[in-house]
PDB file of N, CA and C in Angstrom:
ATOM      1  N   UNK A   1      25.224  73.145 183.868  1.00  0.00           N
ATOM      2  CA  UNK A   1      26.636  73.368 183.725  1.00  0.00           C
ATOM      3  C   UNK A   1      26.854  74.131 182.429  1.00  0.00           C
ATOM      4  N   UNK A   2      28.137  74.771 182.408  1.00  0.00           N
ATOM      5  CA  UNK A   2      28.523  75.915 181.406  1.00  0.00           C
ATOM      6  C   UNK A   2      29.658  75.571 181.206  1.00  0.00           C
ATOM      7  N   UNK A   3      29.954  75.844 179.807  1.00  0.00           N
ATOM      8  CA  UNK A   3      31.499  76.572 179.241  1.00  0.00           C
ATOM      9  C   UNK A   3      31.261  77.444 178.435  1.00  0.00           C
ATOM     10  N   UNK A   4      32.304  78.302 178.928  1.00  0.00           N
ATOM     11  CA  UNK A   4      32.183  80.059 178.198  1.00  0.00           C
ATOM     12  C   UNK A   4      33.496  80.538 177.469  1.00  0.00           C
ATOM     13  N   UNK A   5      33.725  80.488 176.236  1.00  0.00           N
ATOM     14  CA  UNK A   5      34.846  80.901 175.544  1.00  0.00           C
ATOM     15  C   UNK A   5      35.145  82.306 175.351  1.00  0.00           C
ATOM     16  N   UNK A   6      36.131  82.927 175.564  1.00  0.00           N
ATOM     17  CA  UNK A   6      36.599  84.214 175.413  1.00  0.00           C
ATOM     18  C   UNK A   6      38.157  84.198 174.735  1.00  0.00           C
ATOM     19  N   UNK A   7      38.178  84.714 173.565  1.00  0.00           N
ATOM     20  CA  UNK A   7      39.048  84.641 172.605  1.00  0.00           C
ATOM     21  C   UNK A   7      40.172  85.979 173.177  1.00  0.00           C
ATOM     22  N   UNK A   8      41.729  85.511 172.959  1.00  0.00           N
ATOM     23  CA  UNK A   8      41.959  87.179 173.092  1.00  0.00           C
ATOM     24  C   UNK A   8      41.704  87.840 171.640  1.00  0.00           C
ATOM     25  N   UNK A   9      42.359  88.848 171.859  1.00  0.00           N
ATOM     26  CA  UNK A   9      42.658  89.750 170.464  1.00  0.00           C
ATOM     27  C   UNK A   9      42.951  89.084 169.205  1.00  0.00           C
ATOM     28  N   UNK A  10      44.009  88.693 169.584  1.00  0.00           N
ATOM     29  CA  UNK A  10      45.151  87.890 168.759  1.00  0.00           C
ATOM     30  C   UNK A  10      44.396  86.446 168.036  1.00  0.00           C
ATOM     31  N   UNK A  11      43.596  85.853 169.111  1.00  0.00           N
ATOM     32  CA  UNK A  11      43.183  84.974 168.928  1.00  0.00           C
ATOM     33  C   UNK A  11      44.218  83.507 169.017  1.00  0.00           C
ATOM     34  N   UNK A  12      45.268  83.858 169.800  1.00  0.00           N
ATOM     35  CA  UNK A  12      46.041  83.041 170.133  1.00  0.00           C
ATOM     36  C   UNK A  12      45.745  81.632 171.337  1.00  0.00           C
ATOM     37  N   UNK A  13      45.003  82.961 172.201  1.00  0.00           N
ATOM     38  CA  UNK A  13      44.683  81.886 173.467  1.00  0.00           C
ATOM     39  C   UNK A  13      43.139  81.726 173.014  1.00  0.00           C
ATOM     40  N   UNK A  14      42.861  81.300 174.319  1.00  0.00           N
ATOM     41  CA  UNK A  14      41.477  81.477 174.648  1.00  0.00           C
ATOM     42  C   UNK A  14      41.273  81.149 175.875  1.00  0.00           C
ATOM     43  N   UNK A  15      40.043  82.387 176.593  1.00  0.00           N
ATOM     44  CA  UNK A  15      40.165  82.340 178.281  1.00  0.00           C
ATOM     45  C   UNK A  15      38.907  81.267 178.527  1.00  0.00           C
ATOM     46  N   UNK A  16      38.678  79.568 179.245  1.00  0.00           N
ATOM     47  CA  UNK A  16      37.809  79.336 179.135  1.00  0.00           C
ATOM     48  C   UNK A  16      36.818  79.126 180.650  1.00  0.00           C
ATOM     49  N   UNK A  17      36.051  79.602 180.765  1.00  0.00           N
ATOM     50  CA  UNK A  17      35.215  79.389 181.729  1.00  0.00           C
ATOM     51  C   UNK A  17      34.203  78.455 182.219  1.00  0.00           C
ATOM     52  N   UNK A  18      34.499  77.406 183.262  1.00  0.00           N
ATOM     53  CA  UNK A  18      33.504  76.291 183.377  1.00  0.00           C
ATOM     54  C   UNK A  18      32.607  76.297 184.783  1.00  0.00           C
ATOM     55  N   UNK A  19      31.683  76.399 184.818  1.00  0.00           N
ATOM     56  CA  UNK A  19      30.671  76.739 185.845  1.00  0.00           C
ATOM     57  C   UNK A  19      29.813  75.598 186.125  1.00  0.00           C
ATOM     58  N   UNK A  20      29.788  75.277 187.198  1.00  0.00           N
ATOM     59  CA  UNK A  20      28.677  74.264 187.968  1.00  0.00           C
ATOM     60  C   UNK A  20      27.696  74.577 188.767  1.00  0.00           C
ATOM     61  N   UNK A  21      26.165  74.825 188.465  1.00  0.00           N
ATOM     62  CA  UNK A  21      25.514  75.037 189.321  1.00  0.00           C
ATOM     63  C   UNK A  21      25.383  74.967 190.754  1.00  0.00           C
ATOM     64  N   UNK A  22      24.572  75.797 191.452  1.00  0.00           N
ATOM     65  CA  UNK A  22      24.396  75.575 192.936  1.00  0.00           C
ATOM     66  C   UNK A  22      24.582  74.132 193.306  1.00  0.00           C
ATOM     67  N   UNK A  23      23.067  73.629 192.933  1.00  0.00           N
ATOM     68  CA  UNK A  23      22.579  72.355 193.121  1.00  0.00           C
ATOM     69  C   UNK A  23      23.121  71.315 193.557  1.00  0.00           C
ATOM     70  N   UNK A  24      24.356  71.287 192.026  1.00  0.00           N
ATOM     71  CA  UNK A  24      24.809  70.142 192.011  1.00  0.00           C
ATOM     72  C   UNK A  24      26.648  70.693 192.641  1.00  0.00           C
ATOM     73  N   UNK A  25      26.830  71.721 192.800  1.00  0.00           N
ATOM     74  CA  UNK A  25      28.339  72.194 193.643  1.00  0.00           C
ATOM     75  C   UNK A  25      28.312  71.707 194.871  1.00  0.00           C
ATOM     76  N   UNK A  26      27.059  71.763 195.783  1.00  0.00           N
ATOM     77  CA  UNK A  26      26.418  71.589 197.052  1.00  0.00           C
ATOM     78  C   UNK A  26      26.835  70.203 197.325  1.00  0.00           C
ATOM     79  N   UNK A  27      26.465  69.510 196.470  1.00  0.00           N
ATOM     80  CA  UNK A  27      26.693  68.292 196.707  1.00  0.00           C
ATOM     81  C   UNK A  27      28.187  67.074 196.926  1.00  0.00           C
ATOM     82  N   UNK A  28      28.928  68.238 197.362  1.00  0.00           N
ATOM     83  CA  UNK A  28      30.096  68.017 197.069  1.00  0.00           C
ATOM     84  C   UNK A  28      30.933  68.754 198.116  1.00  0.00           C
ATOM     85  N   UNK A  29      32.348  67.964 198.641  1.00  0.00           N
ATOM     86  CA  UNK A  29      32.910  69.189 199.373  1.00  0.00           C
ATOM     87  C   UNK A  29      33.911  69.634 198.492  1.00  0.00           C
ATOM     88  N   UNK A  30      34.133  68.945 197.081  1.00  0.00           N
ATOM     89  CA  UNK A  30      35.034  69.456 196.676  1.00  0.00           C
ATOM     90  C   UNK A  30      35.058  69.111 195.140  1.00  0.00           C
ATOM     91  N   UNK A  31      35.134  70.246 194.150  1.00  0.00           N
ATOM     92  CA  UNK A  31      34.894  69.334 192.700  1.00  0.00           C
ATOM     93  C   UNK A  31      36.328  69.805 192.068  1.00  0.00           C
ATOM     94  N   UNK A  32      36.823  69.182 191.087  1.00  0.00           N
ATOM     95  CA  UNK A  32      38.057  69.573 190.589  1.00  0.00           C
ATOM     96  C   UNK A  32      37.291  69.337 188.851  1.00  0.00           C
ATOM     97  N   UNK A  33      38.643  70.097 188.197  1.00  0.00           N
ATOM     98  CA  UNK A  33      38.258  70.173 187.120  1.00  0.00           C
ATOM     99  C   UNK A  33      39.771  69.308 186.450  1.00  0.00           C
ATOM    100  N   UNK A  34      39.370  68.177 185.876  1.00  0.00           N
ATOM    101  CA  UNK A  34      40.728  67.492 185.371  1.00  0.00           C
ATOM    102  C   UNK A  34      40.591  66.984 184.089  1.00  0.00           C
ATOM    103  N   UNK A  35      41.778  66.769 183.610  1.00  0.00           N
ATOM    104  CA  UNK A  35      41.636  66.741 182.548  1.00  0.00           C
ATOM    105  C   UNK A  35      43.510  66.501 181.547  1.00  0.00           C
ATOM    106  N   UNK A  36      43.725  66.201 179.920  1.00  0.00           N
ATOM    107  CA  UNK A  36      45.001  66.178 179.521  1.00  0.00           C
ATOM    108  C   UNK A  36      45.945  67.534 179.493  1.00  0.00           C
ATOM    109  N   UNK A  37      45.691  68.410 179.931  1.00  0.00           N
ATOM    110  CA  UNK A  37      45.939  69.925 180.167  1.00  0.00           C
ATOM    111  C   UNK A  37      46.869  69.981 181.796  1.00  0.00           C
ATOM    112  N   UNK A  38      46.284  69.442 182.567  1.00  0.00           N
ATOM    113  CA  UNK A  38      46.618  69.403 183.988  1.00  0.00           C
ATOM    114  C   UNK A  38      46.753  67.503 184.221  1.00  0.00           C
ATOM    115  N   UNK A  39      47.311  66.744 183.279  1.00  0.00           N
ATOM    116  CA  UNK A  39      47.740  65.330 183.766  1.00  0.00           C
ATOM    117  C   UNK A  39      46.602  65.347 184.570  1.00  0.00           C
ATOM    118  N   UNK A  40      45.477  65.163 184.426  1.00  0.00           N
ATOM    119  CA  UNK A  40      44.496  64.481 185.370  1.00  0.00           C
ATOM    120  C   UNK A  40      44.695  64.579 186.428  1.00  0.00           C
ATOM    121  N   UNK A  41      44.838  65.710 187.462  1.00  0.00           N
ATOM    122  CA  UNK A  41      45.171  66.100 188.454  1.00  0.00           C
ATOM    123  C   UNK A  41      44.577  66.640 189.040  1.00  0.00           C
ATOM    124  N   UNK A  42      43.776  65.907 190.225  1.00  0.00           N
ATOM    125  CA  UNK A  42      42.476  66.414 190.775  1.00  0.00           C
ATOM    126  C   UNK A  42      43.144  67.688 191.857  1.00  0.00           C
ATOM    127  N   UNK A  43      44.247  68.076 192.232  1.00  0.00           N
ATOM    128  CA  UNK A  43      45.051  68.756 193.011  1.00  0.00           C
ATOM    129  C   UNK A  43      44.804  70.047 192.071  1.00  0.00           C
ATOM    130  N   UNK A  44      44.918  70.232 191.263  1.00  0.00           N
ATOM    131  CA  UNK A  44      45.549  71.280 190.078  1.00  0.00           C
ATOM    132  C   UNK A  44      44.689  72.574 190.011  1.00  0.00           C
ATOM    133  N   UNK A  45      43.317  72.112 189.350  1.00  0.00           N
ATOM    134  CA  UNK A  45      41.659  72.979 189.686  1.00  0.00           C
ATOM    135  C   UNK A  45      40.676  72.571 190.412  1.00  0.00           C
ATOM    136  N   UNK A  46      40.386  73.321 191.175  1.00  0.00           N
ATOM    137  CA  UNK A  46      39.514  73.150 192.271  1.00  0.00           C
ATOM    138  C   UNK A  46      38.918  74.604 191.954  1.00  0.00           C
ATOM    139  N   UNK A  47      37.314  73.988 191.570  1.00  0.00           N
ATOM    140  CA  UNK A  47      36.053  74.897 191.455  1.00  0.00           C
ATOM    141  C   UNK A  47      35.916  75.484 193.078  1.00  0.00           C
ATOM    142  N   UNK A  48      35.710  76.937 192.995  1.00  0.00           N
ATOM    143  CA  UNK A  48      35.396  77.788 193.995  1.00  0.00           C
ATOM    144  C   UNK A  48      33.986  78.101 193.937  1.00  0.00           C
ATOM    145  N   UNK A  49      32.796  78.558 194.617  1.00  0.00           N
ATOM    146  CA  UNK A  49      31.935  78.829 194.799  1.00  0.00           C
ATOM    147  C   UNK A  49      31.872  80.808 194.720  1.00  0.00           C
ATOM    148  N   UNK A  50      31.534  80.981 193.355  1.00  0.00           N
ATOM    149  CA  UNK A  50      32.067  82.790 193.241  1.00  0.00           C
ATOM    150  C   UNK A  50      31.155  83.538 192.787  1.00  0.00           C
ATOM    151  N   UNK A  51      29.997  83.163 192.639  1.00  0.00           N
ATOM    152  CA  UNK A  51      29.116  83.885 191.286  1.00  0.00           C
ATOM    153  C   UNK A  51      27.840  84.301 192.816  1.00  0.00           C
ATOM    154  N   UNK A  52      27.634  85.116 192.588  1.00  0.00           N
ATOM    155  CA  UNK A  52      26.261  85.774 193.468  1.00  0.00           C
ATOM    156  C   UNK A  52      25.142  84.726 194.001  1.00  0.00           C
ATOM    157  N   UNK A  53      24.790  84.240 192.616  1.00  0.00           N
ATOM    158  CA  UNK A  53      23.988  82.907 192.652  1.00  0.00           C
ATOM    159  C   UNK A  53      24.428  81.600 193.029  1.00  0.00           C
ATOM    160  N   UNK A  54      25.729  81.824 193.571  1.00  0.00           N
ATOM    161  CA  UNK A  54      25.994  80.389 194.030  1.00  0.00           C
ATOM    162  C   UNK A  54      26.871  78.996 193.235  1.00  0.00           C
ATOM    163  N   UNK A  55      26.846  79.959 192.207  1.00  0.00           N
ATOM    164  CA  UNK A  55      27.638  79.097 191.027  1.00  0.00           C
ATOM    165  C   UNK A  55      29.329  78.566 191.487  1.00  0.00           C
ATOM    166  N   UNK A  56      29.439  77.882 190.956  1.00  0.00           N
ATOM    167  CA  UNK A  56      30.702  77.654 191.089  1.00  0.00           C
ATOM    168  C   UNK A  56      31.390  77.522 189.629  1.00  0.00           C
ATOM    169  N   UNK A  57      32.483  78.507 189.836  1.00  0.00           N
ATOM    170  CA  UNK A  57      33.165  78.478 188.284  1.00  0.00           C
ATOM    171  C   UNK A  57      34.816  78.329 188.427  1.00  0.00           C
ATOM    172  N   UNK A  58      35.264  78.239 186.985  1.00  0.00           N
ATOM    173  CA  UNK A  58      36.622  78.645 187.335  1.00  0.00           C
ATOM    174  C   UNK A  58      37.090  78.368 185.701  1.00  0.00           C
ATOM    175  N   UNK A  59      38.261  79.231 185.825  1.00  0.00           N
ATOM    176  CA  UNK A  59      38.607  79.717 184.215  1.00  0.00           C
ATOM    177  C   UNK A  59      40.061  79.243 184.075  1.00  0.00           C
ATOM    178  N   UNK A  60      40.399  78.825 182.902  1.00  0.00           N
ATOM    179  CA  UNK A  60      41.573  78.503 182.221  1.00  0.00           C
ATOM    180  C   UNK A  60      42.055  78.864 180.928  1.00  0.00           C
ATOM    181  N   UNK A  61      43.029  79.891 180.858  1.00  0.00           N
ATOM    182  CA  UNK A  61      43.495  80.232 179.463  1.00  0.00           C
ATOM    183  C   UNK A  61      44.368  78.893 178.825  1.00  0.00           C
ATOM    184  N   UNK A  62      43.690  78.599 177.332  1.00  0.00           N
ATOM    185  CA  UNK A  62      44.313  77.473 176.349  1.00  0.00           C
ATOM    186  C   UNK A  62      44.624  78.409 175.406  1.00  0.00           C
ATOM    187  N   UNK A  63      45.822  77.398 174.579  1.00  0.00           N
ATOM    188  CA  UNK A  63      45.877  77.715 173.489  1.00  0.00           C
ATOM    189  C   UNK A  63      45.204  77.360 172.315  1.00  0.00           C
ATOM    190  N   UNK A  64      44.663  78.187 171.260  1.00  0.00           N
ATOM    191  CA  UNK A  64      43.685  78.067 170.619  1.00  0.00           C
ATOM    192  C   UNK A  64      44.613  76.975 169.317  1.00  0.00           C
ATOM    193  N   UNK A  65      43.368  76.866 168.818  1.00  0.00           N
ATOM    194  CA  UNK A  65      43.615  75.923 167.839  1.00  0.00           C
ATOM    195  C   UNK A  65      43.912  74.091 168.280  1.00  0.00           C
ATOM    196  N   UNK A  66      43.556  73.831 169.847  1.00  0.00           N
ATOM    197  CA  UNK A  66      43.756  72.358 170.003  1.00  0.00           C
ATOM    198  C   UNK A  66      42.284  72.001 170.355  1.00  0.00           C
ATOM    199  N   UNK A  67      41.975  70.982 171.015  1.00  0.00           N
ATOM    200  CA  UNK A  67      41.223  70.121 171.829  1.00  0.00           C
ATOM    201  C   UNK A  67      42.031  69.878 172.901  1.00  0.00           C
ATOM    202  N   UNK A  68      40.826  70.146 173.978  1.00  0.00           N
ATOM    203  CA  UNK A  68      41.302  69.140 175.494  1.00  0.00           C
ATOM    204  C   UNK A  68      39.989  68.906 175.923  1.00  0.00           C
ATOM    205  N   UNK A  69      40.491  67.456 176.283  1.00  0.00           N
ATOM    206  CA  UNK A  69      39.545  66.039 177.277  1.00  0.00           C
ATOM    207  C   UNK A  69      39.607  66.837 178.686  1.00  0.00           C
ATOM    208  N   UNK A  70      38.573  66.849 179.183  1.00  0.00           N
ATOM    209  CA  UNK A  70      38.777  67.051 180.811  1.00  0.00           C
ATOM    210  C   UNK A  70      37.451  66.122 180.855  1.00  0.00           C
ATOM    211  N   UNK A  71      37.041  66.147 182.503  1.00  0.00           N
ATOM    212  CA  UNK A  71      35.668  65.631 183.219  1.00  0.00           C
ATOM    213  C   UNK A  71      35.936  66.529 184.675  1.00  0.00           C
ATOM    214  N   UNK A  72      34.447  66.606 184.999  1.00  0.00           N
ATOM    215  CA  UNK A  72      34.610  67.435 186.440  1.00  0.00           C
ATOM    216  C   UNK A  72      34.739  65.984 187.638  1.00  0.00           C
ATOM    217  N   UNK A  73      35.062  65.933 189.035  1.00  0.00           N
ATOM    218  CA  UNK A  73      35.529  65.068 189.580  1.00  0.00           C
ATOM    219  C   UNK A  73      35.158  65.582 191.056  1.00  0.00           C
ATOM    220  N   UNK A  74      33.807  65.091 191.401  1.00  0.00           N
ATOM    221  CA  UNK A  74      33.324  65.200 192.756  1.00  0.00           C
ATOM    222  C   UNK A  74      34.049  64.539 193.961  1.00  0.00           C
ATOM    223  N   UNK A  75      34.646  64.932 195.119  1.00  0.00           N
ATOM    224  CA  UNK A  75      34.862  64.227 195.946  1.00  0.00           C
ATOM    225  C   UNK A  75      35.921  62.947 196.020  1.00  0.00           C
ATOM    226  N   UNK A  76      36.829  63.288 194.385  1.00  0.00           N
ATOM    227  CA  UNK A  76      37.760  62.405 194.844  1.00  0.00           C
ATOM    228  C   UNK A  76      37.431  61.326 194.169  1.00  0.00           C
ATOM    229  N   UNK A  77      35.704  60.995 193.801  1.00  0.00           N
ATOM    230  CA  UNK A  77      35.235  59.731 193.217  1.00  0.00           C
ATOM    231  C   UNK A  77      34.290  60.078 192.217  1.00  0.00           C
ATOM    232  N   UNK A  78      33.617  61.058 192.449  1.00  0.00           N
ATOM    233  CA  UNK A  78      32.690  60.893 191.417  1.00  0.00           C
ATOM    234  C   UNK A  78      32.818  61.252 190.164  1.00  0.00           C
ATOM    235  N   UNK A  79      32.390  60.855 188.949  1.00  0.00           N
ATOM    236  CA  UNK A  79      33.466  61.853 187.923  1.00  0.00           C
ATOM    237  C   UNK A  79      31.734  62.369 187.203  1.00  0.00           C
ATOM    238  N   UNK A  80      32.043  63.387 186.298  1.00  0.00           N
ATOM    239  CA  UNK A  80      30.633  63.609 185.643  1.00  0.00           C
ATOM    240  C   UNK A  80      31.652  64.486 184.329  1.00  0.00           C
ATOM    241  N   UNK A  81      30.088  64.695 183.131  1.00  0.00           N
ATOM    242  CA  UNK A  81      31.030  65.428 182.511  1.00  0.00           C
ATOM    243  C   UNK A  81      30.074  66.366 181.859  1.00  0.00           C
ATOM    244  N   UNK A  82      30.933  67.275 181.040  1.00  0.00           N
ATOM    245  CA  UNK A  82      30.162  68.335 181.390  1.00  0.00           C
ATOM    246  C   UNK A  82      29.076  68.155 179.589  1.00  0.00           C
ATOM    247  N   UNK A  83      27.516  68.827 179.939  1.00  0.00           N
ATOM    248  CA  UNK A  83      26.466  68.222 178.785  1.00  0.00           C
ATOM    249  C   UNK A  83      26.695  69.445 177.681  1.00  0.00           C
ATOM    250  N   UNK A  84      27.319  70.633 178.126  1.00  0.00           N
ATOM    251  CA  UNK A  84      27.597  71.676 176.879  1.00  0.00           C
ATOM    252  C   UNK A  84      29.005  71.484 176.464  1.00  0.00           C
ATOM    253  N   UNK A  85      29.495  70.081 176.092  1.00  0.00           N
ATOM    254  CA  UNK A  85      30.986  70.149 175.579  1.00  0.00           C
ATOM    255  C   UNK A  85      30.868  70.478 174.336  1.00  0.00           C
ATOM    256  N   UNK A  86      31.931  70.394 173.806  1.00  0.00           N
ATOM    257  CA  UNK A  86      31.768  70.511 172.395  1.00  0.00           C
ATOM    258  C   UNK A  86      31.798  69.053 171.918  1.00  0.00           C
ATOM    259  N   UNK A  87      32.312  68.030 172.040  1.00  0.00           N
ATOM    260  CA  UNK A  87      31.553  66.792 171.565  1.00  0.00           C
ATOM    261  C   UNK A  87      32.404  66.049 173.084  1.00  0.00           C
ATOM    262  N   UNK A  88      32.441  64.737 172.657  1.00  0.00           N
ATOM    263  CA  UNK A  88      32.714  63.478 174.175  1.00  0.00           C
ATOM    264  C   UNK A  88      33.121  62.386 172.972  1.00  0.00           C
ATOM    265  N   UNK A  89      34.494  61.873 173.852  1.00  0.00           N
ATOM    266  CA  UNK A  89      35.161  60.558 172.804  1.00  0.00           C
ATOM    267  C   UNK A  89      35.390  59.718 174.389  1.00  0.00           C
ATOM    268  N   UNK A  90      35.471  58.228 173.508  1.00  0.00           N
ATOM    269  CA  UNK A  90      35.348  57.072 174.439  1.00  0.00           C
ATOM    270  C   UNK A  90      36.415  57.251 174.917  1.00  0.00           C
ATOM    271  N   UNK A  91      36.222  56.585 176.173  1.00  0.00           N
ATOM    272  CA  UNK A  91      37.256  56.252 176.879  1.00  0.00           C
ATOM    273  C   UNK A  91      38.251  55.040 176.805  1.00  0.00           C
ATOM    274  N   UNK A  92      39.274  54.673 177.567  1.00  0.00           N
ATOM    275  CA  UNK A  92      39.523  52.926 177.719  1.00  0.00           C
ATOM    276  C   UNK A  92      38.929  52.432 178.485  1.00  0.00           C
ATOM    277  N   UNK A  93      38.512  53.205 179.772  1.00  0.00           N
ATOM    278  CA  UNK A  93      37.423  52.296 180.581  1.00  0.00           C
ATOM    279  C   UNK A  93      35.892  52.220 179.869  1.00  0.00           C
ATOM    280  N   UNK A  94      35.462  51.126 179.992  1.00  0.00           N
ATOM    281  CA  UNK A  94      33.960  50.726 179.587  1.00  0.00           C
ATOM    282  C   UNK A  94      32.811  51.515 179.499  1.00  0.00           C
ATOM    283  N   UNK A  95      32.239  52.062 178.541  1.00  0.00           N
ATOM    284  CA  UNK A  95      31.156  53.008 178.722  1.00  0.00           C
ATOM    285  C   UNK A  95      31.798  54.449 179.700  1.00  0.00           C
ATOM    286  N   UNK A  96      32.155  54.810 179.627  1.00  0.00           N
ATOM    287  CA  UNK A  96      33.177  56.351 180.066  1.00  0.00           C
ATOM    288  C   UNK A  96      33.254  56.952 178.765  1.00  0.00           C
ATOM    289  N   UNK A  97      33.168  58.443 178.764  1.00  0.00           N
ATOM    290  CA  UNK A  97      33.572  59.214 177.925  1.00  0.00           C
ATOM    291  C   UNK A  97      34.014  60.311 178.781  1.00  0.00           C
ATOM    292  N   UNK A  98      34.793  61.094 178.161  1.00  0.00           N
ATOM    293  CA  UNK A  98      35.236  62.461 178.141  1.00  0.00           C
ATOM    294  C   UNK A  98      34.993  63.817 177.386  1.00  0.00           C
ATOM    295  N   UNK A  99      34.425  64.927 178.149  1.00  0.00           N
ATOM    296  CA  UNK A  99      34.316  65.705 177.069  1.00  0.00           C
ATOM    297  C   UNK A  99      35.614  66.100 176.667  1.00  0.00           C
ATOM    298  N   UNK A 100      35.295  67.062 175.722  1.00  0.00           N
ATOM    299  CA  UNK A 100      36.059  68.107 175.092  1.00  0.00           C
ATOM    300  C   UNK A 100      35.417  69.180 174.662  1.00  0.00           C
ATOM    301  N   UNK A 101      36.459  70.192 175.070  1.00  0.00           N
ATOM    302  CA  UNK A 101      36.263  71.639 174.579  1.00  0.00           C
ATOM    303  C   UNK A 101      37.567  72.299 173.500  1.00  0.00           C
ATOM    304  N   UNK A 102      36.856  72.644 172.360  1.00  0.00           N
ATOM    305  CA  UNK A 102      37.347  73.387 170.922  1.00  0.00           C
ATOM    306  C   UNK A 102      38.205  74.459 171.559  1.00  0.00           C
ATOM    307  N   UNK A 103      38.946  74.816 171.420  1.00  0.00           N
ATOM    308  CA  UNK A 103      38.982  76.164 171.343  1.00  0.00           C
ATOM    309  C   UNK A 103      40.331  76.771 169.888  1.00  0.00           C
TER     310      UNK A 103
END
């Protein structure tokens, strides 16, 4: 798994890109990307299958200068998160974390 930062000009936003391998996209009929950005809303992003190789990605412009918590969310149940965050803070549920990505 990937996240890919792209700054604009300005450096106001930032365009961010999160990608899930073949492998583990396959395994799934459906992964969402959720998180405090989109109220945890498995409806909101939904990873497409777009990259030549099979990848599945999908991009979101933030505004720079915060943090946001997301986790990717297999099938409605499974949750995972992603291992290139920029760091992971606890959750309220037990042993759960969330990443986060800088931007």
């Amino acid at each position: 798994m990937a996240v890919k930062k792209e700054y604009s000009k300005n450096k106001k936003s930032c365009k961010v890109t999160f990608s899930i391998p073949k492998e583990i996209g396959d395994r799934f009929k459906m992964i969402s990307l959720v998180g405090d950005f989109n109220n945890w809303d498995p409806k909101a992003n939904i990873f497409s299958e777009t990259e030549k190789d099979g990848t599945y990605s999908l991009s979101i412009v933030f505004d720079s200068g915060n943090e946001y918590q997301f986790r990717y969310l297999g099938d409605g149940v499974h949750w995972f998160n992603e291992h290139e965050a920029d760091k992971e803070i606890e959750t309220y549920f037990p042993g759960a974390t969330n990443s986060i990505v800088i931007v």
